[in-house]
C-alpha atoms as a PDB file:
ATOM      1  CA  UNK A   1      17.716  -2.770  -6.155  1.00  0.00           C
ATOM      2  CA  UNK A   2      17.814   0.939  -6.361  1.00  0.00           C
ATOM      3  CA  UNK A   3      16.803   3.260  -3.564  1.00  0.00           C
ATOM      4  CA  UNK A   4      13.106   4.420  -3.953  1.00  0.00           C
ATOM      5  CA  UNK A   5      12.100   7.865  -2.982  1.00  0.00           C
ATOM      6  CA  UNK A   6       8.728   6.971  -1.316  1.00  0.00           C
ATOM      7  CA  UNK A   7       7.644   9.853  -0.231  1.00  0.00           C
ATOM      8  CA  UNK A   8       7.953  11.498  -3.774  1.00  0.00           C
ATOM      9  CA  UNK A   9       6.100   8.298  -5.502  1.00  0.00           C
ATOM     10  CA  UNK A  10       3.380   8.671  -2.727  1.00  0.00           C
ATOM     11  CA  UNK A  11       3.524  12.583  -3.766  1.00  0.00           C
ATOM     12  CA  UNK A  12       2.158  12.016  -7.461  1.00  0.00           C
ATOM     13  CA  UNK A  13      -1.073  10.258  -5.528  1.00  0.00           C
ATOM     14  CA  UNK A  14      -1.371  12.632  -2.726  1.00  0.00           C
ATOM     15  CA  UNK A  15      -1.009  16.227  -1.760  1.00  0.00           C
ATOM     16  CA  UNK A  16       1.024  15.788   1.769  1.00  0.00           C
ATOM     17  CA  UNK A  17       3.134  13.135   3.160  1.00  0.00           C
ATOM     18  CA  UNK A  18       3.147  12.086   6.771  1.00  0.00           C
ATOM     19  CA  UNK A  19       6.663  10.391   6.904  1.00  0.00           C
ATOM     20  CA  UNK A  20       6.209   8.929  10.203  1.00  0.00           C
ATOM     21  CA  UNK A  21       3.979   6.652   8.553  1.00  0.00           C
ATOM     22  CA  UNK A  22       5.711   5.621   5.474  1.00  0.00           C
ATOM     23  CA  UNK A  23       8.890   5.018   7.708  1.00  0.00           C
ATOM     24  CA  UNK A  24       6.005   2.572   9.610  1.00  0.00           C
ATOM     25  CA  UNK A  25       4.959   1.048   6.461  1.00  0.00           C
ATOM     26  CA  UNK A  26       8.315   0.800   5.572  1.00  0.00           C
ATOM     27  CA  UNK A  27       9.517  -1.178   8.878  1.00  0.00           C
ATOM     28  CA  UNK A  28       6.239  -3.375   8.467  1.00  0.00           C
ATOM     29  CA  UNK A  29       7.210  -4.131   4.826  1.00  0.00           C
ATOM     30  CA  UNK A  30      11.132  -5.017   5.792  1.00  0.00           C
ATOM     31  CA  UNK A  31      12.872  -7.825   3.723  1.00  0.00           C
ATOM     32  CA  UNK A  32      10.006  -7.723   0.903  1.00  0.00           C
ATOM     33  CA  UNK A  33      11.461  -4.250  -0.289  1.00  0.00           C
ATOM     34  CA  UNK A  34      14.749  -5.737  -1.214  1.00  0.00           C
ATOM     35  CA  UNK A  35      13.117  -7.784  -3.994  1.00  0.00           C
ATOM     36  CA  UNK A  36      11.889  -5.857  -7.264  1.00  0.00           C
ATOM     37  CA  UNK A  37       8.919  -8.321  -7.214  1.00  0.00           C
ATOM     38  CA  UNK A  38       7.637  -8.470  -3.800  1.00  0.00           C
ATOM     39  CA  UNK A  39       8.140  -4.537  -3.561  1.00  0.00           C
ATOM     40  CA  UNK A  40       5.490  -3.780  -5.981  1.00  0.00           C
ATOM     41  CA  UNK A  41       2.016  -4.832  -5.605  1.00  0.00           C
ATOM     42  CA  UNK A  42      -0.081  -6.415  -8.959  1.00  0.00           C
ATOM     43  CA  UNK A  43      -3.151  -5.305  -9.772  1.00  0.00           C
ATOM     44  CA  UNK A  44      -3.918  -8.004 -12.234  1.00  0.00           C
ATOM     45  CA  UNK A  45      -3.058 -11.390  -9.208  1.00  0.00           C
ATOM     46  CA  UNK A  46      -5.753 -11.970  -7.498  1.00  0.00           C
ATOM     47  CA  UNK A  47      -3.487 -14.144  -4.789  1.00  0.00           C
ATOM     48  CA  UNK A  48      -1.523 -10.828  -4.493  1.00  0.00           C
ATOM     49  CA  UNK A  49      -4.280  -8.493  -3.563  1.00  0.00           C
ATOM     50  CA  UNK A  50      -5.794 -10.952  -1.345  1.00  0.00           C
ATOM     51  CA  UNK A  51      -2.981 -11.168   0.454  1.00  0.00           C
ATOM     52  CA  UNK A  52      -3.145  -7.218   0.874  1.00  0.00           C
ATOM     53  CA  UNK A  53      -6.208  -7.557   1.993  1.00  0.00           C
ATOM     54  CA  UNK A  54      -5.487 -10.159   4.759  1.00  0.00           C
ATOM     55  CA  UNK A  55      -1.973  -9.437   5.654  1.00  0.00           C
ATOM     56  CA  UNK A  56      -2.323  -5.252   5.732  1.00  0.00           C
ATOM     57  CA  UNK A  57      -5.846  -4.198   6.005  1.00  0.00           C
ATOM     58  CA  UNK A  58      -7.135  -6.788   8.392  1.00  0.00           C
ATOM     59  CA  UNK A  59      -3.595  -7.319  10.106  1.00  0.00           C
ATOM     60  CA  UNK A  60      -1.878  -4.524  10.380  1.00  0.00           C
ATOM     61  CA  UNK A  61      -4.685  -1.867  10.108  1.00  0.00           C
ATOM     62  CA  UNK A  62      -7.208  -4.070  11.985  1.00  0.00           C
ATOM     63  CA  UNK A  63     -10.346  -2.836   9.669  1.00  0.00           C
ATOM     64  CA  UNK A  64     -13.170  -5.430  10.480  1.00  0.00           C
ATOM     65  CA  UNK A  65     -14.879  -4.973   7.510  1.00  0.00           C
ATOM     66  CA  UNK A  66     -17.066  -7.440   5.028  1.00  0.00           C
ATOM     67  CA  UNK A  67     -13.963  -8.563   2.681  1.00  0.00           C
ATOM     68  CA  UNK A  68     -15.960  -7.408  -0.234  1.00  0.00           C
ATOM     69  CA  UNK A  69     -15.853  -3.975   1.506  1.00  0.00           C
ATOM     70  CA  UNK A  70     -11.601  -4.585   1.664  1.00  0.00           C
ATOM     71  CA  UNK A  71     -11.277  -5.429  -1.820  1.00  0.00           C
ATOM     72  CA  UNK A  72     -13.523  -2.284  -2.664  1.00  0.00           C
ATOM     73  CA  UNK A  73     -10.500  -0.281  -1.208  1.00  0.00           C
ATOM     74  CA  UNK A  74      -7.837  -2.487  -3.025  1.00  0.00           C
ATOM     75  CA  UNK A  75      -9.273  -1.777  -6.365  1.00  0.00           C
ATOM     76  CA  UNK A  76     -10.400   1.853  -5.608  1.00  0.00           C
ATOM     77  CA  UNK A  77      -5.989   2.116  -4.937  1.00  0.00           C
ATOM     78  CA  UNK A  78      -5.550   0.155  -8.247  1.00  0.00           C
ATOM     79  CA  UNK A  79      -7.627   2.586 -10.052  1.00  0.00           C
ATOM     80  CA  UNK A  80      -6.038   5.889  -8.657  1.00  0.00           C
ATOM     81  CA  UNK A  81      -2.679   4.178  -9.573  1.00  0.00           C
ATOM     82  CA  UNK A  82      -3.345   2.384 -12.962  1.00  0.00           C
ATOM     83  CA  UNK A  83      -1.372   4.553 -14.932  1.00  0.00           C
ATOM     84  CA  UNK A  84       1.635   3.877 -13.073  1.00  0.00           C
ATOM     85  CA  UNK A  85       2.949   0.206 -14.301  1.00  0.00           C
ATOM     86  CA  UNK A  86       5.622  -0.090 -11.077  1.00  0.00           C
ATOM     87  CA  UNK A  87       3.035   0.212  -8.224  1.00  0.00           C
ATOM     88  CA  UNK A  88       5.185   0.735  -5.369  1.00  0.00           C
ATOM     89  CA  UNK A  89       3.920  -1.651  -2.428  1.00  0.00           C
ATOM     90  CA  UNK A  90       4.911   1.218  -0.164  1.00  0.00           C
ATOM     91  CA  UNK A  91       3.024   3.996  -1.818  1.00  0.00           C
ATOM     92  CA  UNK A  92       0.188   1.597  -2.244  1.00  0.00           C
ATOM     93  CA  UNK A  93      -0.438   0.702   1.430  1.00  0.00           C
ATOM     94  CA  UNK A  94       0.007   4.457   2.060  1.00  0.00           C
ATOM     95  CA  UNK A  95      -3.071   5.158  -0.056  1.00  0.00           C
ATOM     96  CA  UNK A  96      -4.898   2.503   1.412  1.00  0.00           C
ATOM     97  CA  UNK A  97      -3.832   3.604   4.921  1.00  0.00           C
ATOM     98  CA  UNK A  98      -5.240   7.194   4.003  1.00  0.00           C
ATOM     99  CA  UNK A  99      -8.489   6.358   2.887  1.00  0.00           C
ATOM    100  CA  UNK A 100      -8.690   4.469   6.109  1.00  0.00           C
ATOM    101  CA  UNK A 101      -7.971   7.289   8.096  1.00  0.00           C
ATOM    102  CA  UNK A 102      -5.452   4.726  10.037  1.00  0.00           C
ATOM    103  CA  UNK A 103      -1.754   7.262   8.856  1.00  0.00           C
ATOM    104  CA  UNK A 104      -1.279   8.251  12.771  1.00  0.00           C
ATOM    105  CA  UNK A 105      -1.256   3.923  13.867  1.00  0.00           C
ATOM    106  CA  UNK A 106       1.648   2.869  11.422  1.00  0.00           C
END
């Protein structure tokens, strides 16, 4: 698979990019970003964005939040990147990390 510039994906969603924590999301992602599937998140699978929900927000981020509150976030991401048909996995936990205010824990 071809190298990725993150940080300038994540740019076309965001103004600045802390790249302390996409190297965090990064590490945290490991193996998964050598497959073209699992490196890209789908909007449209509900399996797949549950398992955002449960594996990054409550995992990794910790947020303790009703889970309707967690997919509220998902799909808020989804929307801010629907027009872009390869949703990066890393660019998409980076949003969701930002809206969290968690950037500084990855």
């Amino acid at each position: 698979m071809a190298e990725v510039s993150y940080t300038a994906d994540i740019k076309k969603f965001t103004e600045s990019v802390d790249q302390k924590a996409v190297d965090g999301i990064v590490r945290f992602l490991g193996i998964a970003l050598k497959s073209r599937d699992s490196s890209h998140v789908a909007c449209s699978s509900n399996s797949e964005l549950e398992r955002v929900r449960e594996s990054f927000l409550k995992r990794k981020l910790k947020l303790s939040e009703e889970d309707a509150a967690l997919d509220g976030r998902i799909r808020a991401v989804c929307e801010a990147m629907k027009a872009d048909t390869s949703k990066h996995r890393v660019t998409f936990y980076y949003l969701l990390a930002e809206k969290a205010g968690k950037l500084g824990e990855l």
